[in-house]
C-alpha atoms as a PDB file:
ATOM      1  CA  UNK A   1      13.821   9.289 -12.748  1.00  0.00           C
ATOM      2  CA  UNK A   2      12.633   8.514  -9.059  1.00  0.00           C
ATOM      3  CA  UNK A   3       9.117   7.628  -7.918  1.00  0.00           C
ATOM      4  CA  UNK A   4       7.208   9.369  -5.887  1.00  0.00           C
ATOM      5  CA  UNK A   5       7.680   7.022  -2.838  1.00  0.00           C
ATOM      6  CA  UNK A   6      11.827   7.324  -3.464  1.00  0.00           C
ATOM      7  CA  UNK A   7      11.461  10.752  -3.322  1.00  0.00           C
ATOM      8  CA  UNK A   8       9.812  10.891  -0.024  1.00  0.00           C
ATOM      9  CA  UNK A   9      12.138   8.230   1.467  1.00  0.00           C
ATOM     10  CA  UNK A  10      14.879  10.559   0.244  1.00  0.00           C
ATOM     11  CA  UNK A  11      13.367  13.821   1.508  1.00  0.00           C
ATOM     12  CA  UNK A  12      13.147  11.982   4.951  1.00  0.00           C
ATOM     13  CA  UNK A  13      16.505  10.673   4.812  1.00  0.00           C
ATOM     14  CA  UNK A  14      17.926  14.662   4.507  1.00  0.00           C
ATOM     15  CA  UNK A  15      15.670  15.746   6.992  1.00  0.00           C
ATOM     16  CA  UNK A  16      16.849  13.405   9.533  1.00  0.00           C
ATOM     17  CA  UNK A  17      20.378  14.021   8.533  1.00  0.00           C
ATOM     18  CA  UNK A  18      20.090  17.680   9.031  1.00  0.00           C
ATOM     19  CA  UNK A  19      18.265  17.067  12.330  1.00  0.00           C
ATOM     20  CA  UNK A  20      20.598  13.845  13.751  1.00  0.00           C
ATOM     21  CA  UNK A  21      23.951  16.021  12.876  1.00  0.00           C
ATOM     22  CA  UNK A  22      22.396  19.188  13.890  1.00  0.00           C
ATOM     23  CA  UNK A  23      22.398  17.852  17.526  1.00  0.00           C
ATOM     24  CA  UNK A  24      25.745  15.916  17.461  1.00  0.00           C
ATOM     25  CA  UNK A  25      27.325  19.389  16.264  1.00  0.00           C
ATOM     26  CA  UNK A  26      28.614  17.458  12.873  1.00  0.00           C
ATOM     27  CA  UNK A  27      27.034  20.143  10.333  1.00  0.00           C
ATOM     28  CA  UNK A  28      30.067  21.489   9.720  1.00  0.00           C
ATOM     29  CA  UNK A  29      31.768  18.488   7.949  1.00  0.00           C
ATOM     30  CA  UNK A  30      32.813  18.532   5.011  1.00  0.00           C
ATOM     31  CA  UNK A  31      31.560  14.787   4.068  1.00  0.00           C
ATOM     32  CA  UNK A  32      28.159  15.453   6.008  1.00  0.00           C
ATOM     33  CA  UNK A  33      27.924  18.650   3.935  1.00  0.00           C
ATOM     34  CA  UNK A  34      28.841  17.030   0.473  1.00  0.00           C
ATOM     35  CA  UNK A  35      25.989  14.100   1.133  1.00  0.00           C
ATOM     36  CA  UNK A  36      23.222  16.187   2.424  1.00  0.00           C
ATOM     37  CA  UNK A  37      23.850  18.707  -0.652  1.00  0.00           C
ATOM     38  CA  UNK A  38      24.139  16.155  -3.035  1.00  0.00           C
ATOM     39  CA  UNK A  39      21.008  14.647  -1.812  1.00  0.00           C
ATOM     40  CA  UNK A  40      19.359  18.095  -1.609  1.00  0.00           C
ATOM     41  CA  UNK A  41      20.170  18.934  -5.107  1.00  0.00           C
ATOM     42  CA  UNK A  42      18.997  15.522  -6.484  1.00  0.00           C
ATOM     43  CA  UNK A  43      15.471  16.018  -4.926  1.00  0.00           C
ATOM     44  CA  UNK A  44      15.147  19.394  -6.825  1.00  0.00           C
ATOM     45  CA  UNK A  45      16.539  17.877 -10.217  1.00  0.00           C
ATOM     46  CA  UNK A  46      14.020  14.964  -9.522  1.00  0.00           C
ATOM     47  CA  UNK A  47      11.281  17.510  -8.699  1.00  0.00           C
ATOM     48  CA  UNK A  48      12.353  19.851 -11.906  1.00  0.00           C
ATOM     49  CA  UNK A  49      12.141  16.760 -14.187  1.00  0.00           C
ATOM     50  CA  UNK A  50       9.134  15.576 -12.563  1.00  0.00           C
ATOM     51  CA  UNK A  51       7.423  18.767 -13.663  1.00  0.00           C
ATOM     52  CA  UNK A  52       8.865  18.898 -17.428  1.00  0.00           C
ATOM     53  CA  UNK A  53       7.619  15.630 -18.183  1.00  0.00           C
ATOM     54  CA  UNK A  54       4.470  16.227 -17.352  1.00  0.00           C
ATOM     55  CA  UNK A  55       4.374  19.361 -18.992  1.00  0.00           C
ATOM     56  CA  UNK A  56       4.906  17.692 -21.995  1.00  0.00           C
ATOM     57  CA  UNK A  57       2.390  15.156 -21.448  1.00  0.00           C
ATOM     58  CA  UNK A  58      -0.116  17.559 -21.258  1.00  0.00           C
ATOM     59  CA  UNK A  59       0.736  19.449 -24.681  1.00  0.00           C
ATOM     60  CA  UNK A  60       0.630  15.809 -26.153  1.00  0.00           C
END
């Protein structure tokens, strides 16, 4: 799904959302909330896929 590197940038990319809104007082939007969740949830998915697949690899 993503690389490693992809997730990192992505990881970064929520944690200076969360940090650049948190100061201007924009947390609270609805759009700001909607993108930082969606990207939230696709780092876990990627993480949660990440670790099936090599799961499987290793019973191979």
């Amino acid at each position: 799904m993503l690389s490693d590197r992809q997730s990192l940038i992505l990881t970064g990319f929520m944690v200076a959302g969360i940090f650049i809104f948190g100061i201007l007082d924009l947390l609270q939007n609805f759009v700001v909330l909607t993108v930082l969740t969606i990207l939230f949830f696709t780092i876990i998915i990627n993480i949660l896929y990440s670790k099936s697949k090599n799961r499987n690899k290793i019973k191979e």
